[in-house]
PDB file of N, CA and C in Angstrom:
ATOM      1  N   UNK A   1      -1.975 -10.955  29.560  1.00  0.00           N
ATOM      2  CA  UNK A   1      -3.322 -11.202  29.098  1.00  0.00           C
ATOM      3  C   UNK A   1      -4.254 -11.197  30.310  1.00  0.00           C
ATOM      4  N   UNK A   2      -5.475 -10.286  30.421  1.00  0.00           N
ATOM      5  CA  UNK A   2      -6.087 -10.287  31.181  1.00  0.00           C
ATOM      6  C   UNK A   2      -7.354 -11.556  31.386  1.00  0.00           C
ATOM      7  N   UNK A   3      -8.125 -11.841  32.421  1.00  0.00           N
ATOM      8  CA  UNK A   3      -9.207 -12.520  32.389  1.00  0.00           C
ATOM      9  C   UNK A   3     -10.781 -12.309  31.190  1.00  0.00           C
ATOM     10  N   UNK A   4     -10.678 -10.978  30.879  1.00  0.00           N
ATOM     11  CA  UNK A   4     -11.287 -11.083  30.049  1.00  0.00           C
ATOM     12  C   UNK A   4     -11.069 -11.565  28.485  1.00  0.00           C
ATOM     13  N   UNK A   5      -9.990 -10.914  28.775  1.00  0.00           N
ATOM     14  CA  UNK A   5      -9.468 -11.654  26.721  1.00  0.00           C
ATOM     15  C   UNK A   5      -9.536 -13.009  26.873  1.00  0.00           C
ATOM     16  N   UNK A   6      -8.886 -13.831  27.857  1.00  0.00           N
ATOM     17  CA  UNK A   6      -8.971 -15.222  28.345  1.00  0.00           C
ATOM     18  C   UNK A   6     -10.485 -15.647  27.896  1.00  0.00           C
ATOM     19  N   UNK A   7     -10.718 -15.387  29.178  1.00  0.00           N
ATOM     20  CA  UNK A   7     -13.001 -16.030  28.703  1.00  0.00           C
ATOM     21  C   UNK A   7     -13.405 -15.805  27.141  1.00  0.00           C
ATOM     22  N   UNK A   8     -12.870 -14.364  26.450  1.00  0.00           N
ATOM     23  CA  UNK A   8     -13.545 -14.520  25.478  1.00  0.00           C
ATOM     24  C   UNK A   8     -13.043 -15.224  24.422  1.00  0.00           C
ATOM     25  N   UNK A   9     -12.227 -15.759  24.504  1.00  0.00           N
ATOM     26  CA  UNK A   9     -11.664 -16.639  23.537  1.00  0.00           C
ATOM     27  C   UNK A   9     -12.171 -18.073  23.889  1.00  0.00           C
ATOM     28  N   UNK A  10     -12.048 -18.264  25.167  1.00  0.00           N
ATOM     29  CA  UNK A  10     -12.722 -19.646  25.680  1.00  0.00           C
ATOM     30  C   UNK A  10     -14.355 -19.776  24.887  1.00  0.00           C
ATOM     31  N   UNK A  11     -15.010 -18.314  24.901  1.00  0.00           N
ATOM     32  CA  UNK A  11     -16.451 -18.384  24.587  1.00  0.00           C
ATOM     33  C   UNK A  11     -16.598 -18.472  22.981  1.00  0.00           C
ATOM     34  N   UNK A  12     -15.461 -18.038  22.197  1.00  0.00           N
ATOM     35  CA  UNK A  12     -15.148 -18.081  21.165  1.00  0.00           C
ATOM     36  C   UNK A  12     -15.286 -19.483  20.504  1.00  0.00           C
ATOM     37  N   UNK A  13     -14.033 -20.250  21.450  1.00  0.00           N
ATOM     38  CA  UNK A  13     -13.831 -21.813  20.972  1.00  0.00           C
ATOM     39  C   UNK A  13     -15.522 -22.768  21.579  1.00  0.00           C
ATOM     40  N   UNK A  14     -16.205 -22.410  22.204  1.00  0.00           N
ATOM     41  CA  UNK A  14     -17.249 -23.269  23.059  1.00  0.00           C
ATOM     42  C   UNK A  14     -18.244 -22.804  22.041  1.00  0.00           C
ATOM     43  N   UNK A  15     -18.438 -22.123  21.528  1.00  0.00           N
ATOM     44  CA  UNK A  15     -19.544 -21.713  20.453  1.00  0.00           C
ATOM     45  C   UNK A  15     -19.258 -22.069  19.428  1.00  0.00           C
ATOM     46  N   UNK A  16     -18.100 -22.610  18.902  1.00  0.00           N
ATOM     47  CA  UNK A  16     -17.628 -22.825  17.163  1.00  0.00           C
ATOM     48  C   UNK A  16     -17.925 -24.821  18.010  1.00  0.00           C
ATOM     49  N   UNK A  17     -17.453 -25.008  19.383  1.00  0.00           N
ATOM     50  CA  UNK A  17     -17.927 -26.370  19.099  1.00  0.00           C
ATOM     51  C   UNK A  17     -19.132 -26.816  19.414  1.00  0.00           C
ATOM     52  N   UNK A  18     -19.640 -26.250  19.987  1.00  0.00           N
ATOM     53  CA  UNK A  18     -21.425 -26.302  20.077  1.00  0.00           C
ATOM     54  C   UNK A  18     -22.165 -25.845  18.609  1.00  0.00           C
ATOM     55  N   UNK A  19     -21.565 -24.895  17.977  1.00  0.00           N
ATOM     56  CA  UNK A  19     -22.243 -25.027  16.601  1.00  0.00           C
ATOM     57  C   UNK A  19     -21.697 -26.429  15.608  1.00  0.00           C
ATOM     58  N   UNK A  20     -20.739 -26.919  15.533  1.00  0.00           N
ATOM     59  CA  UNK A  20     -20.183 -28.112  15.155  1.00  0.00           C
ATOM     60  C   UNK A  20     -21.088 -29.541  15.231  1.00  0.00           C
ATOM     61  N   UNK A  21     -21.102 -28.966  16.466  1.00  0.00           N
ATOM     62  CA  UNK A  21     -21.552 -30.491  17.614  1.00  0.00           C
ATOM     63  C   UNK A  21     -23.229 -30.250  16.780  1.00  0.00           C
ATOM     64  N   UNK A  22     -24.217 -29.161  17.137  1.00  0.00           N
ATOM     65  CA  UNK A  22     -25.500 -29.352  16.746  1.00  0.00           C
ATOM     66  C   UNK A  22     -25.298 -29.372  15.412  1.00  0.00           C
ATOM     67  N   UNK A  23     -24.705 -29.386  14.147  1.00  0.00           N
ATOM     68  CA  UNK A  23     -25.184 -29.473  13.012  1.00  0.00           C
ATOM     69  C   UNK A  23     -25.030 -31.253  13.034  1.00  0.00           C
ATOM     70  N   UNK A  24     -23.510 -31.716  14.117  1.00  0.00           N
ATOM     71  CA  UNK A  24     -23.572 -32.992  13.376  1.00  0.00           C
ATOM     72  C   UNK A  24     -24.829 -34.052  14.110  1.00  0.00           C
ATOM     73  N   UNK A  25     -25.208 -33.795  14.891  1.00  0.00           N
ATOM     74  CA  UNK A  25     -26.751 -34.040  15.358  1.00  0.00           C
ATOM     75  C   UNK A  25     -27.853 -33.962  14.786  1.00  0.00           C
ATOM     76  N   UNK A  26     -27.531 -32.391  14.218  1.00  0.00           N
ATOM     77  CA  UNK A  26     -28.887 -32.198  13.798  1.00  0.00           C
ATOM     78  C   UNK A  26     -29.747 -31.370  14.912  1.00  0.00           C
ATOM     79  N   UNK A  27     -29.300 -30.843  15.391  1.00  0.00           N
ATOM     80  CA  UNK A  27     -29.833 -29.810  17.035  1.00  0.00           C
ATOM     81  C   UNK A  27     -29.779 -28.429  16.147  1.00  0.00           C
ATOM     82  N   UNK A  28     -30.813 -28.249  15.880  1.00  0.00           N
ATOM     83  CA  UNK A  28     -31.145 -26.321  15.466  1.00  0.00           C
ATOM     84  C   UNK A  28     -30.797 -25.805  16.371  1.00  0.00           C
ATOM     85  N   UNK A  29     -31.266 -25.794  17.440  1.00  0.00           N
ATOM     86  CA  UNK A  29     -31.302 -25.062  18.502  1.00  0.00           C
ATOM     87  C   UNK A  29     -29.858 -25.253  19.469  1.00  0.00           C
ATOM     88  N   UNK A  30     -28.928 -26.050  19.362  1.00  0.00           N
ATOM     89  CA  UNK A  30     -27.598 -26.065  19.472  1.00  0.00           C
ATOM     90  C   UNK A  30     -26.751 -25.396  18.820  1.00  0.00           C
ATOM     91  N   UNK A  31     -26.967 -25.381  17.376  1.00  0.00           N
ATOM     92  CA  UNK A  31     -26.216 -24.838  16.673  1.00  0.00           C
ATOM     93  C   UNK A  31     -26.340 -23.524  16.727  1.00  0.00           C
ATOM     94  N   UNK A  32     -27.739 -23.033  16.925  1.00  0.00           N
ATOM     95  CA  UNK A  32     -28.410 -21.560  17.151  1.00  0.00           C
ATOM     96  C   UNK A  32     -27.395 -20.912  18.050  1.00  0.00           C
ATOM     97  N   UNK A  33     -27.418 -21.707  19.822  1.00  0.00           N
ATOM     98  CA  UNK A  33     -26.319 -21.383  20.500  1.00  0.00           C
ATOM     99  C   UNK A  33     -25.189 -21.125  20.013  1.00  0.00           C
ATOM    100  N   UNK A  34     -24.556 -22.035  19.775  1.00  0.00           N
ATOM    101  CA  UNK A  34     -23.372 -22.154  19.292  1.00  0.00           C
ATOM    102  C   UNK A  34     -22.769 -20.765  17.980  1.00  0.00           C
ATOM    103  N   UNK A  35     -24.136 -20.253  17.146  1.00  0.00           N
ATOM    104  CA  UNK A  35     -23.567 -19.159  16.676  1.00  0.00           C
ATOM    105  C   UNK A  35     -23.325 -17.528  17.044  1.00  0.00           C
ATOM    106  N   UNK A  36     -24.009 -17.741  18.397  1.00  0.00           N
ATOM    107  CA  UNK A  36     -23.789 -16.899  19.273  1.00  0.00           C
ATOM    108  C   UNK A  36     -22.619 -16.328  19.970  1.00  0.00           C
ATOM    109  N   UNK A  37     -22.296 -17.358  21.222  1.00  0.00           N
ATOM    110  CA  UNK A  37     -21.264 -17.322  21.630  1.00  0.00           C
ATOM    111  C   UNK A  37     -19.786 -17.006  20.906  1.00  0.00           C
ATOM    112  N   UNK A  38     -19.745 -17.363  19.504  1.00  0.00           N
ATOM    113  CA  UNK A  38     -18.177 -16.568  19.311  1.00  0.00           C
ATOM    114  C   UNK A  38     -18.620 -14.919  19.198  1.00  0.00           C
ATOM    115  N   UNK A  39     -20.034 -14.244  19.021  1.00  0.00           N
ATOM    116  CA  UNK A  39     -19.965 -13.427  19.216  1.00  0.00           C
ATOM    117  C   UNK A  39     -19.785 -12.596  20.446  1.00  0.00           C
ATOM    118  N   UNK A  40     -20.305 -13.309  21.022  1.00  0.00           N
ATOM    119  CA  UNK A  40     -20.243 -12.762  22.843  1.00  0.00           C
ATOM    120  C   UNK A  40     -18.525 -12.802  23.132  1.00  0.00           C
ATOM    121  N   UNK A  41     -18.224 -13.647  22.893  1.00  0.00           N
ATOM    122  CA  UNK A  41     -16.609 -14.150  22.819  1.00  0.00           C
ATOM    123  C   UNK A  41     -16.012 -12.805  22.367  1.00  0.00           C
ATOM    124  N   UNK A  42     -16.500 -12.262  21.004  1.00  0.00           N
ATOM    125  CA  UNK A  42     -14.919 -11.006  20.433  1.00  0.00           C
ATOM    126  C   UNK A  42     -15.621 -10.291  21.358  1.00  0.00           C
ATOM    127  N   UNK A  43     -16.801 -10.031  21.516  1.00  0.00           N
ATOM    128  CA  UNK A  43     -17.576  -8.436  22.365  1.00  0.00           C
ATOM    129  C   UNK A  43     -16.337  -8.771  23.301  1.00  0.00           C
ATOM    130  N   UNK A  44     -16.620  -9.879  24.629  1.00  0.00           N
ATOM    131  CA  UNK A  44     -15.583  -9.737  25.972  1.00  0.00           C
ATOM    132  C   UNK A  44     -14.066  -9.581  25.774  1.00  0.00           C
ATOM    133  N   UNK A  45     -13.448 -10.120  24.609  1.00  0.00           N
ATOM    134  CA  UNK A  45     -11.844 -10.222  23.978  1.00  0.00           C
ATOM    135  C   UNK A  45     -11.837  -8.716  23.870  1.00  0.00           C
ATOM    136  N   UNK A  46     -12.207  -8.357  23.233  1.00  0.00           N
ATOM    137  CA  UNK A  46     -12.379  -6.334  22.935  1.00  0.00           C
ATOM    138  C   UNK A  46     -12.642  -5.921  23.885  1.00  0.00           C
ATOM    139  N   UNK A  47     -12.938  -6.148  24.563  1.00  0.00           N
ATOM    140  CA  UNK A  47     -13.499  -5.297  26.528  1.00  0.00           C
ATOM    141  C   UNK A  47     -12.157  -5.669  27.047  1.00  0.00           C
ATOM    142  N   UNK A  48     -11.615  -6.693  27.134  1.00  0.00           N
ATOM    143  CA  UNK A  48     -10.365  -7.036  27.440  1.00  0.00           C
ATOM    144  C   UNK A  48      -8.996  -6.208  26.917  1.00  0.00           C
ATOM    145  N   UNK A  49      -9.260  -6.121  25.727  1.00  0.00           N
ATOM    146  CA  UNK A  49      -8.348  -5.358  25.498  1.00  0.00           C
ATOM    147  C   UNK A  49      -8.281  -4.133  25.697  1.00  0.00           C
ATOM    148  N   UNK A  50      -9.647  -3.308  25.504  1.00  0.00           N
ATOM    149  CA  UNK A  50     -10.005  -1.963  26.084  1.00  0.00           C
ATOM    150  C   UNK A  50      -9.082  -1.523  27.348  1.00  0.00           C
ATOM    151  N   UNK A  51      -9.578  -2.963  28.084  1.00  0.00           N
ATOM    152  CA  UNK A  51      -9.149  -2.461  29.499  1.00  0.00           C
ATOM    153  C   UNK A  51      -7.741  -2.416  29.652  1.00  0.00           C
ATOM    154  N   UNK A  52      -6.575  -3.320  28.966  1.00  0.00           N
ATOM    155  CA  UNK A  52      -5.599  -3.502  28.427  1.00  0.00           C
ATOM    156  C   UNK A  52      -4.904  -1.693  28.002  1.00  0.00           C
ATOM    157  N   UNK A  53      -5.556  -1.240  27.363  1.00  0.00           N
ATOM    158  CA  UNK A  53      -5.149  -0.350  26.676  1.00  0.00           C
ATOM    159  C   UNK A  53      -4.981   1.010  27.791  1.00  0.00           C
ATOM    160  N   UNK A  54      -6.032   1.010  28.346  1.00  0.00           N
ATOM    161  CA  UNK A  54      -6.278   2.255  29.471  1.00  0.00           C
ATOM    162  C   UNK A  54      -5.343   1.609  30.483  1.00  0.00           C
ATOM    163  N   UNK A  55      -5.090   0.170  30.899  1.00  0.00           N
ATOM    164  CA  UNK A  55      -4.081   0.204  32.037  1.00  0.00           C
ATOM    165  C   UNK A  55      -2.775   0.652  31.569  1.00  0.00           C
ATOM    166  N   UNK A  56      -2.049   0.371  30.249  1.00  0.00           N
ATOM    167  CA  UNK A  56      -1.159   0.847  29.424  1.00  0.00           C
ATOM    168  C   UNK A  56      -0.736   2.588  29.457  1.00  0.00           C
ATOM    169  N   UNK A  57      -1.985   2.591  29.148  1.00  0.00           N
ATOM    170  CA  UNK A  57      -1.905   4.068  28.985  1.00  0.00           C
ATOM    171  C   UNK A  57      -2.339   4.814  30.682  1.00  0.00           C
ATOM    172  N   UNK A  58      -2.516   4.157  31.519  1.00  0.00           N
ATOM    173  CA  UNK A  58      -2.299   4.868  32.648  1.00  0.00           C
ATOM    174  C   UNK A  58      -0.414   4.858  33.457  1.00  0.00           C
ATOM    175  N   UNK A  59      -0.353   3.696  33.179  1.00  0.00           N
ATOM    176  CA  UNK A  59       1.203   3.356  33.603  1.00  0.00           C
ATOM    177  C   UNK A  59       2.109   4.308  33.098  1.00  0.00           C
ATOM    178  N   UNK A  60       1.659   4.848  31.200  1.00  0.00           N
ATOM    179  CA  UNK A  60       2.511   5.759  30.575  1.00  0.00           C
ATOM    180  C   UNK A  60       2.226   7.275  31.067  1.00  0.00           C
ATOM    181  N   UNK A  61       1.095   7.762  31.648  1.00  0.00           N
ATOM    182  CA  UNK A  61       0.693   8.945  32.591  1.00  0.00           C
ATOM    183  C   UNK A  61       1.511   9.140  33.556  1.00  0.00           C
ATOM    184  N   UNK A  62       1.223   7.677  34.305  1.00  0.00           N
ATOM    185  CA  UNK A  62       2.108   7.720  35.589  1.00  0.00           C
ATOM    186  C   UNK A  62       3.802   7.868  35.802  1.00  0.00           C
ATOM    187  N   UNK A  63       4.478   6.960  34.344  1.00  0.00           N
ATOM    188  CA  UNK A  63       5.693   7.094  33.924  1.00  0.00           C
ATOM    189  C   UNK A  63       5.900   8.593  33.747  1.00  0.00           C
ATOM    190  N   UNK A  64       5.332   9.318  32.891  1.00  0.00           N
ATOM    191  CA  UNK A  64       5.547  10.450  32.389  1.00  0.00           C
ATOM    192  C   UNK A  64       5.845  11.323  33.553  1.00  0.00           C
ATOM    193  N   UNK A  65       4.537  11.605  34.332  1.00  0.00           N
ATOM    194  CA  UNK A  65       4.482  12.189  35.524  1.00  0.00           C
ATOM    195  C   UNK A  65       5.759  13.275  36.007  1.00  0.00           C
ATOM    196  N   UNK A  66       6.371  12.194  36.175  1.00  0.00           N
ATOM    197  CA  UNK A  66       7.509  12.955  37.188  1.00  0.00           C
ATOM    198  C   UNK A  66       8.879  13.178  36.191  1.00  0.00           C
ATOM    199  N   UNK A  67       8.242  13.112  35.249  1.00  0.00           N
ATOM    200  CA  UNK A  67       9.982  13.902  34.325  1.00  0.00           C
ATOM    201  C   UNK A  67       9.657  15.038  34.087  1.00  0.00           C
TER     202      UNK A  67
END
C-alpha cells in the first residue's frame, strides 16, 4: 500500500468525523467540511492506486523484457 491510498483513507475517516462531530454541535460549516474531505479522500485513494497499477505494470514490462 502506497502513501497515497494511506492519506486518502485517513482523509476519508477525518471527514465522516468532522461531518459527525458538526451535526452533533450544530456547526454548518463543520459539517460542510467534513462532507468534503471523504471526497478528496477516494480522488487521492484512486491516484494511489493509479500509481499502484503503472508500478505493476512496469515491473511486468520489465519481467517480460528479457524472455
Amino acid at each position: 500500500m502506497n502513501k497515497d491510498r494511506v492519506k486518502g483513507r485517513v482523509k476519508k475517516v477525518k471527514g465522516r468525523i468532522k461531518e459527525m462531530a458538526g451535526k452533533a454541535v450544530g456547526s454548518k460549516q463543520l459539517q460542510s467540511r467534513g462532507k468534503n474531505e471523504p471526497a478528496e479522500g477516494t480522488t487521492q485513494t484512486g491516484y494511489g492506486n493509479v500509481k499502484k497499477d503503472i508500478g505493476e505494470l512496469k515491473e511486468d514490462i520489465g519481467n517480460g523484457a528479457g524472455s
